[in-house]
C-alpha atoms as a PDB file:
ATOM      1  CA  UNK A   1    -148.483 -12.228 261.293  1.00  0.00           C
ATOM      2  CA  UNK A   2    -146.660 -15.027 260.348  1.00  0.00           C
ATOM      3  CA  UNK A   3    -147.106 -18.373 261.916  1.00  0.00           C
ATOM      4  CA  UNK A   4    -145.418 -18.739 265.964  1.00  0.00           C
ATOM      5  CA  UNK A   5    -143.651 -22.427 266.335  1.00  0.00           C
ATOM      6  CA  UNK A   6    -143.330 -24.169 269.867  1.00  0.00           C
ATOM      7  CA  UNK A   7    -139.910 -24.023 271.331  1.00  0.00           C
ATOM      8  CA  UNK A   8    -139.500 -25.853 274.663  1.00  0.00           C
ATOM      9  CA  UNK A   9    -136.404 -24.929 276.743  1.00  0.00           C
ATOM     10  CA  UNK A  10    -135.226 -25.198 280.635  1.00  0.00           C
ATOM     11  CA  UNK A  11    -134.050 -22.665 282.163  1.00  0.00           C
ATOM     12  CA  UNK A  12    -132.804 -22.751 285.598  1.00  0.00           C
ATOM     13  CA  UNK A  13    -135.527 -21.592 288.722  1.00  0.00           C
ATOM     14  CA  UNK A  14    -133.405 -18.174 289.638  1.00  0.00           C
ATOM     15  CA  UNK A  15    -133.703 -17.252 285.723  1.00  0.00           C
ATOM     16  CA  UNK A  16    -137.138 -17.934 285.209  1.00  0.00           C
ATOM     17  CA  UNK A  17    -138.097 -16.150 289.032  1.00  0.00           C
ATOM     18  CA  UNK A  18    -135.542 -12.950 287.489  1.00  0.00           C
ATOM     19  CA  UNK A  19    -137.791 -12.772 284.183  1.00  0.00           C
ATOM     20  CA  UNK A  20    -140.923 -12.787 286.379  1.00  0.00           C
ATOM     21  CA  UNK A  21    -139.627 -10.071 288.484  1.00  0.00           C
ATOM     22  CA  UNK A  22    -139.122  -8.190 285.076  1.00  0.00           C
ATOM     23  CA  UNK A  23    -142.941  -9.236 284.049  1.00  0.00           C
ATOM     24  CA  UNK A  24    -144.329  -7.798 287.488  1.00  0.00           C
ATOM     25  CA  UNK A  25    -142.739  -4.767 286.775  1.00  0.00           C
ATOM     26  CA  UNK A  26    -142.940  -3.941 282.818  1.00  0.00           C
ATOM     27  CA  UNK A  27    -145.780  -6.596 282.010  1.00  0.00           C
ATOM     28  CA  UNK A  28    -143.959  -8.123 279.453  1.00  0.00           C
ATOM     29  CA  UNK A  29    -144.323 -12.406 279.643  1.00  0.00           C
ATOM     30  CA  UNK A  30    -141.383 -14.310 279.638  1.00  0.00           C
ATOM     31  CA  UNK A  31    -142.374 -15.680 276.877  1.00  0.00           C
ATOM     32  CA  UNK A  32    -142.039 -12.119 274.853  1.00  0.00           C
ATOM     33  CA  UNK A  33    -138.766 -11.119 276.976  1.00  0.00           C
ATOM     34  CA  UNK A  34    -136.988 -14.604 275.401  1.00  0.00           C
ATOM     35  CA  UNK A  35    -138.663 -13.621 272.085  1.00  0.00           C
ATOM     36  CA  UNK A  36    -136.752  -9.866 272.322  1.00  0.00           C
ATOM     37  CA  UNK A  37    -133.287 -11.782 273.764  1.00  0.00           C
ATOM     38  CA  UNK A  38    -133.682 -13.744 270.594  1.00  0.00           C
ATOM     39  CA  UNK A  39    -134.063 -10.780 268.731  1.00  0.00           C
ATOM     40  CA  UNK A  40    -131.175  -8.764 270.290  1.00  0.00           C
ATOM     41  CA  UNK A  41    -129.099 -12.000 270.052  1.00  0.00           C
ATOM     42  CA  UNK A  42    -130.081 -12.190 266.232  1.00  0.00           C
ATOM     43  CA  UNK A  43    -129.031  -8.706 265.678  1.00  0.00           C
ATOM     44  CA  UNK A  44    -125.438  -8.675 267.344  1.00  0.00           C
ATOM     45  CA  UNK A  45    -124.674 -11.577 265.462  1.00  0.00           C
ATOM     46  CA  UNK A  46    -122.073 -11.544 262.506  1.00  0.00           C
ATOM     47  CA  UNK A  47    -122.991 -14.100 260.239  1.00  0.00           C
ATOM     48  CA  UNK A  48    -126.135 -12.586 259.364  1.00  0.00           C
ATOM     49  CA  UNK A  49    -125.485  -8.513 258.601  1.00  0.00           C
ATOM     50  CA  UNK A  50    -128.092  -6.205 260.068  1.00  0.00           C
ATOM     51  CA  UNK A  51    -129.778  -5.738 257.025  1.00  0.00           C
ATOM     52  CA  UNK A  52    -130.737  -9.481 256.234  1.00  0.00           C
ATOM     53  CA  UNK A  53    -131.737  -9.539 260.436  1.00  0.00           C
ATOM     54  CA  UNK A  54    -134.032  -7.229 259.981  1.00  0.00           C
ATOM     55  CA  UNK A  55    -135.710  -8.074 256.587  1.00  0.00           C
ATOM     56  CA  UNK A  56    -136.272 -11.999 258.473  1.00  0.00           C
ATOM     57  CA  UNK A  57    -137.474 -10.440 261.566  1.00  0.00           C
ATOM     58  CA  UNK A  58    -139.908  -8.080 259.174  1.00  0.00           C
ATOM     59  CA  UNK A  59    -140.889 -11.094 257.461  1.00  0.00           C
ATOM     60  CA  UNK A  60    -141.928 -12.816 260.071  1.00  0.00           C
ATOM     61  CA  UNK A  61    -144.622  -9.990 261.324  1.00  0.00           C
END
């Protein structure tokens, strides 16, 4: 597993009390659910094609 860097960012209450909601139910953190956004966001992106997306997301496993 490659090394995890701190990231601080605010999100506004109703956001953070919608991906609690979401851990209550599934058990995923928030902290995993922004880490899967970033993910999804990463992969619908065009600068980057799929194929370099998922060879840095493998990489970083």
């Amino acid at each position: 597993m490659s090394p995890k860097y701190r990231f601080n960012v605010m999100i506004e209450p109703e956001r953070l009390e919608a991906l609690r909601e979401i851990e209550r139910r599934t058990g995923a953190t928030p902290s995993e659910q922004i880490r899967r956004a970033i993910d999804a966001y990463l992969l619908s992106q065009t600068a980057l094609n799929k194929k370099e997306v998922t060879q840095i997301l493998r990489d970083r496993k």
